[in-house]
PDB file of N, CA and C in Angstrom:
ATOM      1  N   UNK A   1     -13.385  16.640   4.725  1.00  0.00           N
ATOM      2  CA  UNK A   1     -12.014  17.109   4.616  1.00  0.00           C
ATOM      3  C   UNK A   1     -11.113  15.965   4.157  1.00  0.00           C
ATOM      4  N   UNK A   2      -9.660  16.410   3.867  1.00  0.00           N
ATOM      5  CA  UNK A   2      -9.085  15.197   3.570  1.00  0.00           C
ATOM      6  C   UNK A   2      -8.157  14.708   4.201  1.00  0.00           C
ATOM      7  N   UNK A   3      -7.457  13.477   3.606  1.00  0.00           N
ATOM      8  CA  UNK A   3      -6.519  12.599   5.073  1.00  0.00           C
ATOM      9  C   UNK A   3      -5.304  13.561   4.729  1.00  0.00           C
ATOM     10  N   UNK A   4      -4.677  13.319   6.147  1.00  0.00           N
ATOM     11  CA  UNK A   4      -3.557  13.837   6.381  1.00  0.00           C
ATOM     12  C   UNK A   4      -2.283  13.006   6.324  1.00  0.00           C
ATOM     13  N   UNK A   5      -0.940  13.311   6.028  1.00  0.00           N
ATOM     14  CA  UNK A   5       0.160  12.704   6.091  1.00  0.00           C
ATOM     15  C   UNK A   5       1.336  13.259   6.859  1.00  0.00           C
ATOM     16  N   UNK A   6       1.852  12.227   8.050  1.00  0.00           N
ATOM     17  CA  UNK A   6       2.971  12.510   8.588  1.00  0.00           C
ATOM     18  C   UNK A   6       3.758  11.237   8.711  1.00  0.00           C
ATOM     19  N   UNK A   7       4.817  11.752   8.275  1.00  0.00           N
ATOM     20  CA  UNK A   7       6.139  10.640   8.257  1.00  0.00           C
ATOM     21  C   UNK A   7       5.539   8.957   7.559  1.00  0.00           C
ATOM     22  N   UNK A   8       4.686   9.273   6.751  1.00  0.00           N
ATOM     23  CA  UNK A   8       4.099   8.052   6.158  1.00  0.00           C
ATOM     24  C   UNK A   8       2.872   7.286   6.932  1.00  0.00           C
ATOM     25  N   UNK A   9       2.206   8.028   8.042  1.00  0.00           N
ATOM     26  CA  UNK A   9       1.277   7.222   8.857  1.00  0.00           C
ATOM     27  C   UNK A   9       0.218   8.623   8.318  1.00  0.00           C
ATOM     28  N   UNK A  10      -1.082   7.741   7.758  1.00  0.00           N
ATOM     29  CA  UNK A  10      -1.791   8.390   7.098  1.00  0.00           C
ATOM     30  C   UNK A  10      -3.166   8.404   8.302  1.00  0.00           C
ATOM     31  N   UNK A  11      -3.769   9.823   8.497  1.00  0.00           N
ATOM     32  CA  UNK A  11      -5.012  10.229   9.055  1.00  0.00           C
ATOM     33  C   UNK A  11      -5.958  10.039   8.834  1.00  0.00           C
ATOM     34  N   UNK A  12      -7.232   9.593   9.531  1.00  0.00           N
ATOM     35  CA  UNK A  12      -8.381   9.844   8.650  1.00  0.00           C
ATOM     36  C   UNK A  12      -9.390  11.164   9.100  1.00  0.00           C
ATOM     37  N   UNK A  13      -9.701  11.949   8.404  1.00  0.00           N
ATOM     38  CA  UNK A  13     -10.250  12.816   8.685  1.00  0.00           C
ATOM     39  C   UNK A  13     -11.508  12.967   9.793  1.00  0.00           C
ATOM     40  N   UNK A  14     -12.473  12.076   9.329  1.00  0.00           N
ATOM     41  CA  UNK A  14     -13.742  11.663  10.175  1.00  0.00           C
ATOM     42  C   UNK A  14     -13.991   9.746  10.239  1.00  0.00           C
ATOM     43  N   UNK A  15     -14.768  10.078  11.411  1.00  0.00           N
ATOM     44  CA  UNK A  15     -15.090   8.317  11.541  1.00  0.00           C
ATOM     45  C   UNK A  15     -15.861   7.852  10.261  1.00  0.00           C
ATOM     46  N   UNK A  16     -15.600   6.498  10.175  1.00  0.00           N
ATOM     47  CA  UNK A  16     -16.422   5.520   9.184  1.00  0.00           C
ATOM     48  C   UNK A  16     -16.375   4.769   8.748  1.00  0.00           C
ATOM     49  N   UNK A  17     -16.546   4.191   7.816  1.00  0.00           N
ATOM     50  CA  UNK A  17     -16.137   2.791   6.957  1.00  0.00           C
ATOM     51  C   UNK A  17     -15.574   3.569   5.448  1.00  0.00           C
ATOM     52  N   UNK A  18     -13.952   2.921   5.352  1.00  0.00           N
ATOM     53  CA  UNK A  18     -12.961   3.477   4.617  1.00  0.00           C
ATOM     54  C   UNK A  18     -12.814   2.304   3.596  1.00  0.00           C
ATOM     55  N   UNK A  19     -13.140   2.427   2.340  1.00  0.00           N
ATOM     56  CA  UNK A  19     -12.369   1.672   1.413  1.00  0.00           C
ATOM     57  C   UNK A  19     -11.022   2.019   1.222  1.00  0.00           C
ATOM     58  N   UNK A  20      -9.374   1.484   1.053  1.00  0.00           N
ATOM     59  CA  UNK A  20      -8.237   1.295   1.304  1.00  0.00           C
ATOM     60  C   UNK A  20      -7.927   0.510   0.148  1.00  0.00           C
ATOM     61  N   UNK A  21      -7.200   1.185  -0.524  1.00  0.00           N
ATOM     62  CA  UNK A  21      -6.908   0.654  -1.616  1.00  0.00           C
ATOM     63  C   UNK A  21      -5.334   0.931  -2.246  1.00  0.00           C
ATOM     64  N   UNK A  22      -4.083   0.148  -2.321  1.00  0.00           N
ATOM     65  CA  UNK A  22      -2.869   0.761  -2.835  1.00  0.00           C
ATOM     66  C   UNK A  22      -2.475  -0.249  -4.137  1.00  0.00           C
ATOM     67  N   UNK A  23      -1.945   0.891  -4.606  1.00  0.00           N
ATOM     68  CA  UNK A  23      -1.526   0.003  -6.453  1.00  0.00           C
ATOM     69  C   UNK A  23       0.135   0.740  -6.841  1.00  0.00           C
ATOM     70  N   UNK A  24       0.938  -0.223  -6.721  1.00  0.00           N
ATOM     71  CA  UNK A  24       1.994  -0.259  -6.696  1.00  0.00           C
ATOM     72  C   UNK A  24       2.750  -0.925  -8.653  1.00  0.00           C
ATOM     73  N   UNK A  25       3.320  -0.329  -9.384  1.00  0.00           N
ATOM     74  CA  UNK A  25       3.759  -0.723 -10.003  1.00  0.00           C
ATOM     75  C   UNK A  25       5.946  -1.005 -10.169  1.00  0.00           C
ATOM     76  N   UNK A  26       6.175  -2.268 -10.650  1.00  0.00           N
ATOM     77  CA  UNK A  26       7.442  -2.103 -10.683  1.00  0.00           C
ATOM     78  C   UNK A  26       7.986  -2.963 -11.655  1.00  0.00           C
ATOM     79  N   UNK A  27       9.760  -3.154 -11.913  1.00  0.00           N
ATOM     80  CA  UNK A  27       9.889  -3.602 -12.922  1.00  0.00           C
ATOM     81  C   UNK A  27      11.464  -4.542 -12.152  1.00  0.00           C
ATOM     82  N   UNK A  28      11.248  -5.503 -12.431  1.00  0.00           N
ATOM     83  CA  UNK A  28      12.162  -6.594 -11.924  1.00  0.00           C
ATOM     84  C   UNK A  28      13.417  -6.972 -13.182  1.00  0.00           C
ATOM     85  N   UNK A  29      14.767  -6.751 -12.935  1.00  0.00           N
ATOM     86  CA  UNK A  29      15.674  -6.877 -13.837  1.00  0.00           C
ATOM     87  C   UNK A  29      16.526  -8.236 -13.203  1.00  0.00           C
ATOM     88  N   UNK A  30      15.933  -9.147 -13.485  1.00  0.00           N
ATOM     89  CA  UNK A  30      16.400 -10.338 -12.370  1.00  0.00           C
ATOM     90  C   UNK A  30      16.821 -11.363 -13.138  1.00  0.00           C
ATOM     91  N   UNK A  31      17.319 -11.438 -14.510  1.00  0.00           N
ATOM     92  CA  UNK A  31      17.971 -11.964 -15.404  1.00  0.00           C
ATOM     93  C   UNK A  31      17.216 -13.587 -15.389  1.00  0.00           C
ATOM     94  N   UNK A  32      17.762 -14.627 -15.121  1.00  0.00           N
ATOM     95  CA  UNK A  32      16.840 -15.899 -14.876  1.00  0.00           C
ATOM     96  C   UNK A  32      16.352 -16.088 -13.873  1.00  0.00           C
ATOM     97  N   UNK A  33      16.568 -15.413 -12.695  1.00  0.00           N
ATOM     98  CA  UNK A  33      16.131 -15.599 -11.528  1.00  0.00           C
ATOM     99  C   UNK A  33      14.536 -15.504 -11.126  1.00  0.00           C
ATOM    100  N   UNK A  34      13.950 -15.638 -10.599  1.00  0.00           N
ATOM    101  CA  UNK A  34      12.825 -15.198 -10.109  1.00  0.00           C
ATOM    102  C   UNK A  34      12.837 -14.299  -8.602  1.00  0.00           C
ATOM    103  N   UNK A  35      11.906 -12.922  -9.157  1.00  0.00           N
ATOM    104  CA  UNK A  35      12.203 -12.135  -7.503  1.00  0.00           C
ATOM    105  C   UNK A  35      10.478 -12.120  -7.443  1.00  0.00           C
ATOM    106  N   UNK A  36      10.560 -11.960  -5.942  1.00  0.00           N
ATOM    107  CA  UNK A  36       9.197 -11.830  -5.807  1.00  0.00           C
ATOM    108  C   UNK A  36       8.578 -10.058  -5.129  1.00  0.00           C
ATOM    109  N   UNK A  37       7.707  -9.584  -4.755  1.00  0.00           N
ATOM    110  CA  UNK A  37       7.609  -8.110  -5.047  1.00  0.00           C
ATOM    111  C   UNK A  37       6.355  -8.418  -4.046  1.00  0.00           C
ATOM    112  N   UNK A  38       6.040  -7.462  -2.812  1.00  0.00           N
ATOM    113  CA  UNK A  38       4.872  -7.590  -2.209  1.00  0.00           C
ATOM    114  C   UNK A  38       5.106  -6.108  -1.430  1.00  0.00           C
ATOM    115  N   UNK A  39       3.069  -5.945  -1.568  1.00  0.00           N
ATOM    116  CA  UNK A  39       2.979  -4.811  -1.050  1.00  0.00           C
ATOM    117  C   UNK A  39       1.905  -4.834   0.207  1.00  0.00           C
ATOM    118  N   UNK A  40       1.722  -3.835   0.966  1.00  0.00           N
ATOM    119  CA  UNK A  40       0.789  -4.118   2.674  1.00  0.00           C
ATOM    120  C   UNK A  40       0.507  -2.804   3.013  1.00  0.00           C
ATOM    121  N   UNK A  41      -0.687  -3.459   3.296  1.00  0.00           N
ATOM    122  CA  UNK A  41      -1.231  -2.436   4.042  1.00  0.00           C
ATOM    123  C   UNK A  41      -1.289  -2.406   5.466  1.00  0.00           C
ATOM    124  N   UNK A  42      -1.200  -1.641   6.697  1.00  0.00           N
ATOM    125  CA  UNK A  42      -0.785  -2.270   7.910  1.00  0.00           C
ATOM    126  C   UNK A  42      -1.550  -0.821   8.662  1.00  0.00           C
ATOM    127  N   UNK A  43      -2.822  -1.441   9.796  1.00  0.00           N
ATOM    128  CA  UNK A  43      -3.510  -0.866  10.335  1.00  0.00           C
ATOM    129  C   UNK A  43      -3.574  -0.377  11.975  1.00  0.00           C
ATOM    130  N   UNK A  44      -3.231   0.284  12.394  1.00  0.00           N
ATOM    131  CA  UNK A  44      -3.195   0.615  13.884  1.00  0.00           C
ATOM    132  C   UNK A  44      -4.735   1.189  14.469  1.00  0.00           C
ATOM    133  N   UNK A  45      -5.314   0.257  15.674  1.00  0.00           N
ATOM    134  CA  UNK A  45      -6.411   0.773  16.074  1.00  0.00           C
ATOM    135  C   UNK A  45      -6.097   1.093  17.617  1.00  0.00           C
ATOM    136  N   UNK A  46      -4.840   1.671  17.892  1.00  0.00           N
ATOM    137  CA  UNK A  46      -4.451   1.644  18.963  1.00  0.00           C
ATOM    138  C   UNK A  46      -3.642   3.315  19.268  1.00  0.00           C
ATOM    139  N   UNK A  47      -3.413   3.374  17.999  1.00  0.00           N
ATOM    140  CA  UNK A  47      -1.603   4.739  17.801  1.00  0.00           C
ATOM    141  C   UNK A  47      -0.317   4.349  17.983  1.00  0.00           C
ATOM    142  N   UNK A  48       0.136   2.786  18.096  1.00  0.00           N
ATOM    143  CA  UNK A  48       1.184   2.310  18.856  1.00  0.00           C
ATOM    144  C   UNK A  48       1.193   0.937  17.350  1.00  0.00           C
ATOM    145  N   UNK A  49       0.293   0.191  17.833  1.00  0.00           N
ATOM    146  CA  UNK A  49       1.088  -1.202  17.458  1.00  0.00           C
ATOM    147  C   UNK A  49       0.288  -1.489  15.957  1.00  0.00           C
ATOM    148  N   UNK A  50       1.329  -1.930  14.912  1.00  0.00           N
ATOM    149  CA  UNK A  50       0.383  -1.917  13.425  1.00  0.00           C
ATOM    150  C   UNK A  50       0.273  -3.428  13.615  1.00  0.00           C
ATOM    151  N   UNK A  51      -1.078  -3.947  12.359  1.00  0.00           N
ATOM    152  CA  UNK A  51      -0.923  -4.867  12.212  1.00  0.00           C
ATOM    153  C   UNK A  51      -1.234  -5.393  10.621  1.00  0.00           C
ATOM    154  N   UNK A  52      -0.299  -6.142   9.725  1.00  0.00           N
ATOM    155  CA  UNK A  52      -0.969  -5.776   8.148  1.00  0.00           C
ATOM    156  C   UNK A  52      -2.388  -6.494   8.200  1.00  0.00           C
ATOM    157  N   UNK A  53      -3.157  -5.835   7.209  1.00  0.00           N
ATOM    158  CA  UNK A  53      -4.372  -6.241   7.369  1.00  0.00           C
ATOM    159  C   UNK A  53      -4.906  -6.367   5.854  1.00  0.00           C
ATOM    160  N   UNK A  54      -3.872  -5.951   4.603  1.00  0.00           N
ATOM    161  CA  UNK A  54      -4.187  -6.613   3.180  1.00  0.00           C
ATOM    162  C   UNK A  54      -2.739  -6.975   2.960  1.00  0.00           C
ATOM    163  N   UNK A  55      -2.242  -7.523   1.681  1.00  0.00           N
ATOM    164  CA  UNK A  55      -0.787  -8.036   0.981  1.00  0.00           C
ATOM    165  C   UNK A  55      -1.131  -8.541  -0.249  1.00  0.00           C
ATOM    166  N   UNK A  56      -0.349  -7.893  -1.184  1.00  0.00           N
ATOM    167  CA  UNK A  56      -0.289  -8.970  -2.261  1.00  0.00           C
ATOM    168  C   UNK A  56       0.874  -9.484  -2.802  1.00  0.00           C
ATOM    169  N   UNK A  57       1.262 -10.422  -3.128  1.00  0.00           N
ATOM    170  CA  UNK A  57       2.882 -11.197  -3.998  1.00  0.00           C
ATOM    171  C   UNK A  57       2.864 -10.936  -5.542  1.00  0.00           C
ATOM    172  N   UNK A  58       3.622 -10.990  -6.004  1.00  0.00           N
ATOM    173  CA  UNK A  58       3.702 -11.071  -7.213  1.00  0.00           C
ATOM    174  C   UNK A  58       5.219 -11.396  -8.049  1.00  0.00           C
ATOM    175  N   UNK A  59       5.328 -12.305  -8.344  1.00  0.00           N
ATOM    176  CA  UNK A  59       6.686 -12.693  -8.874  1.00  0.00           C
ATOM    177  C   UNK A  59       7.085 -12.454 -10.198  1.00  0.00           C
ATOM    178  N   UNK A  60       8.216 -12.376 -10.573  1.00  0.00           N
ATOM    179  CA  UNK A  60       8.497 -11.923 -11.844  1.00  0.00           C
ATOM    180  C   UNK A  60      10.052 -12.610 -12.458  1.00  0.00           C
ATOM    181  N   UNK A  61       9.993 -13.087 -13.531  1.00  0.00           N
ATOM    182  CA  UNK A  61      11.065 -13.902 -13.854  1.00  0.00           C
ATOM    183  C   UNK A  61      11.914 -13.375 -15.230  1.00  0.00           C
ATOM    184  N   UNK A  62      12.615 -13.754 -15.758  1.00  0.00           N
ATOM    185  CA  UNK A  62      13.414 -12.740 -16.982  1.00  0.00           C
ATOM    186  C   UNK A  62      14.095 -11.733 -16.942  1.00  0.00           C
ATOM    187  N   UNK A  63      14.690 -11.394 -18.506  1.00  0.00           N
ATOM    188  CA  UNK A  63      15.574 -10.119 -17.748  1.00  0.00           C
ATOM    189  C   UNK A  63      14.892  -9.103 -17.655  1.00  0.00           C
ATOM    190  N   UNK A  64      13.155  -8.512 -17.879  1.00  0.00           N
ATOM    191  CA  UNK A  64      12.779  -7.605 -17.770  1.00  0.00           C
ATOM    192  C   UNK A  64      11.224  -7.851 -17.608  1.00  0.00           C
ATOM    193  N   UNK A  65      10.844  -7.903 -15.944  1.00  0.00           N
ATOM    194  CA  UNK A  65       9.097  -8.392 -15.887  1.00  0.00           C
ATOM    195  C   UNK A  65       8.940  -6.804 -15.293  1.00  0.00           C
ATOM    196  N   UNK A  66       7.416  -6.671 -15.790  1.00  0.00           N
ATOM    197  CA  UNK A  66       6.596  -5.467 -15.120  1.00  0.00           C
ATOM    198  C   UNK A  66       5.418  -6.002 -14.446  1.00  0.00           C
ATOM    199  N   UNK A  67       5.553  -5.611 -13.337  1.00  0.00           N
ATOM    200  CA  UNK A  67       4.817  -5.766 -11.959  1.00  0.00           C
ATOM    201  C   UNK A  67       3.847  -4.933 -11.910  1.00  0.00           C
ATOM    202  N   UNK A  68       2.282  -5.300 -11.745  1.00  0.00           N
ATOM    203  CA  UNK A  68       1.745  -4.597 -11.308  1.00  0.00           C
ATOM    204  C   UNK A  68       0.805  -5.517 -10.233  1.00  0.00           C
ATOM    205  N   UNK A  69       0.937  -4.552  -9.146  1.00  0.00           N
ATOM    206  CA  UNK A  69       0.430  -4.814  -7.566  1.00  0.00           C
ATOM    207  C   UNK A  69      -0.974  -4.283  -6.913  1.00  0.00           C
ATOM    208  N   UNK A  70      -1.757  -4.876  -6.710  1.00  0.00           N
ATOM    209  CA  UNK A  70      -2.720  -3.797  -5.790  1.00  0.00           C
ATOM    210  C   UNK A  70      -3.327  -5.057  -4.535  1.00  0.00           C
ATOM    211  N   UNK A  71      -3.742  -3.786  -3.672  1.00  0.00           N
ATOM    212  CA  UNK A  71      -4.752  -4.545  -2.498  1.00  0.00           C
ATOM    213  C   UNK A  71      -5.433  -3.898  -2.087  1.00  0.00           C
ATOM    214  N   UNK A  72      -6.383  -4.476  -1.195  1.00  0.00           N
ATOM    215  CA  UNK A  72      -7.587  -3.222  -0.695  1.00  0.00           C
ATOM    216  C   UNK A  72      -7.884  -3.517   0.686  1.00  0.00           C
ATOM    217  N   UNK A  73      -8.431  -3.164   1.454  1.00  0.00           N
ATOM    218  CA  UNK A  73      -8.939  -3.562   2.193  1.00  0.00           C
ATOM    219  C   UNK A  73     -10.245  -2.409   2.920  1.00  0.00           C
ATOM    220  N   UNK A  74     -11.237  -2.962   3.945  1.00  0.00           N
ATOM    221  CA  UNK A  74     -11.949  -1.879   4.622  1.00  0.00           C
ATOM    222  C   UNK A  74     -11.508  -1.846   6.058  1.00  0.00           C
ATOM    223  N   UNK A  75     -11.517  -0.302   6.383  1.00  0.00           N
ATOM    224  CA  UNK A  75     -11.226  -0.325   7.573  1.00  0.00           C
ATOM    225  C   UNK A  75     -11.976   0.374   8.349  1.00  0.00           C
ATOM    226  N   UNK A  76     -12.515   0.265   9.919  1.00  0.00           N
ATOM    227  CA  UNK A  76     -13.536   0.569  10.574  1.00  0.00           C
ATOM    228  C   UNK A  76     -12.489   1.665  11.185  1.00  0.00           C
ATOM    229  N   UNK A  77     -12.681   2.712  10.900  1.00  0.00           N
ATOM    230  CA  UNK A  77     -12.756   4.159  11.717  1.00  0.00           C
ATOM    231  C   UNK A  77     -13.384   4.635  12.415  1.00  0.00           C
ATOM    232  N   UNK A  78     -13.171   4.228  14.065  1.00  0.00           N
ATOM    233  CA  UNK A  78     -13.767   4.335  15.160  1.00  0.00           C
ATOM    234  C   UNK A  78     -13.309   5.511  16.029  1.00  0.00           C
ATOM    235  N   UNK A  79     -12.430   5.769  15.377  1.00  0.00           N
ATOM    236  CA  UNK A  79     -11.459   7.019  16.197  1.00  0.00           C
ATOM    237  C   UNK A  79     -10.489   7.353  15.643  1.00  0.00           C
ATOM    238  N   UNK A  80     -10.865   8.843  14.962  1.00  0.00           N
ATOM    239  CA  UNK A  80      -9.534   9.050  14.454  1.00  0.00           C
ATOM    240  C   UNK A  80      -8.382   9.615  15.078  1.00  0.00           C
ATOM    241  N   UNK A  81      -8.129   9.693  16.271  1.00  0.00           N
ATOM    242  CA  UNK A  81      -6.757   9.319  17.150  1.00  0.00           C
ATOM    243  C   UNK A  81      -6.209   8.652  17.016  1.00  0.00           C
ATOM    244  N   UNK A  82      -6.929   7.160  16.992  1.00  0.00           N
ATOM    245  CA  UNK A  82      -6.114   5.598  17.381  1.00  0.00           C
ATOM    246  C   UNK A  82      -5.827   4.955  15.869  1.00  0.00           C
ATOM    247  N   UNK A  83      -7.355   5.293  14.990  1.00  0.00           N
ATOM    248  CA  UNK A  83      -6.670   4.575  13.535  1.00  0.00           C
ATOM    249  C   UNK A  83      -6.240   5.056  12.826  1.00  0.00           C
ATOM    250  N   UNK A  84      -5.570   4.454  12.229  1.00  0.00           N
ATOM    251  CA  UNK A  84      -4.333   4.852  11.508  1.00  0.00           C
ATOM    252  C   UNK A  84      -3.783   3.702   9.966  1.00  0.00           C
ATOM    253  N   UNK A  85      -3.198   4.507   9.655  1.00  0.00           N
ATOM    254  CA  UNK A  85      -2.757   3.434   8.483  1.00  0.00           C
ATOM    255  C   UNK A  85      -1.486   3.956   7.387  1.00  0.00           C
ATOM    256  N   UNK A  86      -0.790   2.876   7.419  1.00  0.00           N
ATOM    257  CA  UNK A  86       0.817   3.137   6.723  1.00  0.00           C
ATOM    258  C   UNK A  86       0.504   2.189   5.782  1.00  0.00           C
ATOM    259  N   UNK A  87       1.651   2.053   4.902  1.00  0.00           N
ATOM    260  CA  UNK A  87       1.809   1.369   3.539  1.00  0.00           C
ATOM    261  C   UNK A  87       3.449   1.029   3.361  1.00  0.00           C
ATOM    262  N   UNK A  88       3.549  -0.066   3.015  1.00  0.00           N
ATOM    263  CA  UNK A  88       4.987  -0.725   2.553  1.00  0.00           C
ATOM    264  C   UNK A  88       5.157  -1.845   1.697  1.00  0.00           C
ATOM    265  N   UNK A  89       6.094  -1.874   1.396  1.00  0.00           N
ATOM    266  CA  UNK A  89       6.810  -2.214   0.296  1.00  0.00           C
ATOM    267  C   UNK A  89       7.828  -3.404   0.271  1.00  0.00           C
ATOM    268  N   UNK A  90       7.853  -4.735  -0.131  1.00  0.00           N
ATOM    269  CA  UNK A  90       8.759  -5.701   0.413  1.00  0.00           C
ATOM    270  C   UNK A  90       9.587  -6.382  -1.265  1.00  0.00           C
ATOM    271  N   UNK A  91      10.710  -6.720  -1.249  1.00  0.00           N
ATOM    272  CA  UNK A  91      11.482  -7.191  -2.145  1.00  0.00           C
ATOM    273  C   UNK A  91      12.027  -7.947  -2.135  1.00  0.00           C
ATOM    274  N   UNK A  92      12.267  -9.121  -2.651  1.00  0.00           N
ATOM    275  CA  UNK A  92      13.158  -9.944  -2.392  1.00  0.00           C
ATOM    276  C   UNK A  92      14.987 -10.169  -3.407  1.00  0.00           C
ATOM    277  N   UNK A  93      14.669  -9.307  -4.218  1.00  0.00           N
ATOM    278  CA  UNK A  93      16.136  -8.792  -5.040  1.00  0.00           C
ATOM    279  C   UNK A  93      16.325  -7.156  -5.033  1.00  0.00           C
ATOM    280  N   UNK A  94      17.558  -7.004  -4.794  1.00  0.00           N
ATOM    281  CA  UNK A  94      18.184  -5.874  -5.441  1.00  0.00           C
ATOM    282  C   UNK A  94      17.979  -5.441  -6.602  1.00  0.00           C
ATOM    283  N   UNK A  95      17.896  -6.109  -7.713  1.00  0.00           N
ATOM    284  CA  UNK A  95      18.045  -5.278  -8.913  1.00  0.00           C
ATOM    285  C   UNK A  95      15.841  -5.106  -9.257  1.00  0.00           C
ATOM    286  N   UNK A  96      15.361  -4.969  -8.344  1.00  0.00           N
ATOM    287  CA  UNK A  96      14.019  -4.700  -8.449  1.00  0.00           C
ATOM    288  C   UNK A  96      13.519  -2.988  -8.254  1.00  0.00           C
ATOM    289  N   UNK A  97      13.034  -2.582  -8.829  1.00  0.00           N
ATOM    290  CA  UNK A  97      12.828  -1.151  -8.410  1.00  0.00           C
ATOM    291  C   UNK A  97      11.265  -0.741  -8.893  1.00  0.00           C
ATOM    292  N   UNK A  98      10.628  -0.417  -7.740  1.00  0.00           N
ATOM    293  CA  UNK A  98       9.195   0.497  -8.113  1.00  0.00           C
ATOM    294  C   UNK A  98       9.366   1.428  -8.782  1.00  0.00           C
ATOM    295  N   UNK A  99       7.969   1.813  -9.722  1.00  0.00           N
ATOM    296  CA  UNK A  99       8.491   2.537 -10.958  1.00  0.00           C
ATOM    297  C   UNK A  99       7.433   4.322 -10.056  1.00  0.00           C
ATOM    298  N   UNK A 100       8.866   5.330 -10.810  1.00  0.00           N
ATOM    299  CA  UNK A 100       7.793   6.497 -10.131  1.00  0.00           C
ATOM    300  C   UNK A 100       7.950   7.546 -11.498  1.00  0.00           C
ATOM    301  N   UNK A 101       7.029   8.393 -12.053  1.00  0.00           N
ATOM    302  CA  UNK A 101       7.307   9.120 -12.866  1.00  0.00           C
ATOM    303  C   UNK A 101       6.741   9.961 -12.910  1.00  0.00           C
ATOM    304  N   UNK A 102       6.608  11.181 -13.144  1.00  0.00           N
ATOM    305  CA  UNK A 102       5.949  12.373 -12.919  1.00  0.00           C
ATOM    306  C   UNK A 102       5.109  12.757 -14.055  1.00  0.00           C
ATOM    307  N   UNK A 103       4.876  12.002 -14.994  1.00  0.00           N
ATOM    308  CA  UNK A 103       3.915  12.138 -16.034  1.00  0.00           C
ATOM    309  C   UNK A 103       2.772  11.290 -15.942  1.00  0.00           C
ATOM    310  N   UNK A 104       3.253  10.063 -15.248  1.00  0.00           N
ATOM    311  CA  UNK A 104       2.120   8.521 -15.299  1.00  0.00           C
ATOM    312  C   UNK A 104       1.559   8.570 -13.540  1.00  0.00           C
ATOM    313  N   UNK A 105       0.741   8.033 -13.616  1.00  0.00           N
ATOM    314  CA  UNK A 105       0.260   7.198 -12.404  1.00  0.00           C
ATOM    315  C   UNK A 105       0.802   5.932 -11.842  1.00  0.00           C
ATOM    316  N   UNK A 106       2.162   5.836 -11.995  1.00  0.00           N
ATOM    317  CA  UNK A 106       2.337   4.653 -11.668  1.00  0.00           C
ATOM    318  C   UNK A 106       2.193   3.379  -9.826  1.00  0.00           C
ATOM    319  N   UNK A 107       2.187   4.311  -9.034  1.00  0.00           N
ATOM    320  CA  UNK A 107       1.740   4.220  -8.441  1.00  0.00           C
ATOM    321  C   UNK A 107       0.706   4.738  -7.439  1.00  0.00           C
ATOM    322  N   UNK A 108      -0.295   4.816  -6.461  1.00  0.00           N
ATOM    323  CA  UNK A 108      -1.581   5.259  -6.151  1.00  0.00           C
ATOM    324  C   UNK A 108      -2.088   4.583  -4.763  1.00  0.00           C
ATOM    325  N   UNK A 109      -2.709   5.608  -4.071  1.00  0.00           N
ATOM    326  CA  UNK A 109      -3.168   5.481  -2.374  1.00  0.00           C
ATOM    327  C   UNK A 109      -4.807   5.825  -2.676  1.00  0.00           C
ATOM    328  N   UNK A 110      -5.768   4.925  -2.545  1.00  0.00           N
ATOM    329  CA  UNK A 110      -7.331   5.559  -2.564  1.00  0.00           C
ATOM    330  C   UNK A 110      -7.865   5.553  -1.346  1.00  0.00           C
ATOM    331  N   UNK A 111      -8.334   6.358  -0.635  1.00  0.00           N
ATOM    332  CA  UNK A 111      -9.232   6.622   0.382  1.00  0.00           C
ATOM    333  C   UNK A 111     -10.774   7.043   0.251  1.00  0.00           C
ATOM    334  N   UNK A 112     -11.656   5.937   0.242  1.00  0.00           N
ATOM    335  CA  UNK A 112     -13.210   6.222   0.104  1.00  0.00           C
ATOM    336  C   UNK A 112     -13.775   6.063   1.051  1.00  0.00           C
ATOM    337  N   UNK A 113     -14.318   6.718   1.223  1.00  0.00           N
ATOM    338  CA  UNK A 113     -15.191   6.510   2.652  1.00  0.00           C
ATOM    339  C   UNK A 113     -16.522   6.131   2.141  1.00  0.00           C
ATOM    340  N   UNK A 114     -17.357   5.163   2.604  1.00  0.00           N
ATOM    341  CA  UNK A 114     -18.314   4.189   2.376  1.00  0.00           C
ATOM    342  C   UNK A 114     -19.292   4.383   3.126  1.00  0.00           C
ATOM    343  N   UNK A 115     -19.262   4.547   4.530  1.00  0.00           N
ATOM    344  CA  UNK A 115     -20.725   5.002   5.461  1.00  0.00           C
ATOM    345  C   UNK A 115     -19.747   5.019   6.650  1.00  0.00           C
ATOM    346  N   UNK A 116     -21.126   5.061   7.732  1.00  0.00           N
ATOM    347  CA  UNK A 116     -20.984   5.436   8.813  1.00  0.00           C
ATOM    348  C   UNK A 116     -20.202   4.177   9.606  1.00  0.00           C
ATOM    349  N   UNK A 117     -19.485   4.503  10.551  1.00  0.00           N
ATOM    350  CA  UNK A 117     -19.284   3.301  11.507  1.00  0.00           C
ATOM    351  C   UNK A 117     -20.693   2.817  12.544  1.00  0.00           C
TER     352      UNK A 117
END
């Protein structure tokens, strides 16, 4: 079956070993400045307390850089009560914006499940 979504804390259907994978694209209008752009993955094996468990940076300088972001990580699904997993987004300028469009893929959540726990 497949994962579920509430309020951004994502389910896993059955126990196992989960490949975790997010790819974030964006476009930084930061004139000479340099902004930097990071994305996380952040894992709860509890239902309560997250902790990130991938990140990536990526900086971008000029008046017009395109960002592209990904990370992965595996996660042991021992219970799908307790694990859990959200995704976010960090910026360090205002004039930075993730790109979303309804024709492209620009950004993307993979959930593979790999074997057994």
């Amino acid at each position: 079956s497949a994962m579920t979504q509430s309020s951004g804390i994502f389910t896993f259907p059955s126990t196992g070993f989960y490949l975790v994978r997010f790819i974030c694209g964006a476009r930084a209008y930061s004139g000479n400045s340099e902004t930097s752009y990071e994305i996380f993955i952040d894992v709860t094996t509890n239902n309560s307390s997250y902790g990130t468990v991938a990140e990536c940076h990526q900086c971008g300088s000029g008046s017009n850089s395109d960002l592209n972001v990904s990370t992965e990580t595996l996660v042991d699904v021992t219970n799908v009560t307790n694990v859990k997993v959200r995704f976010g987004i960090d910026c360090t300028a205002s004039n930075t914006m993730t790109l979303a469009n309804s024709g492209a893929n620009n950004n993307s959540v993979t959930f593979l499940r790999v074997g057994d726990t």
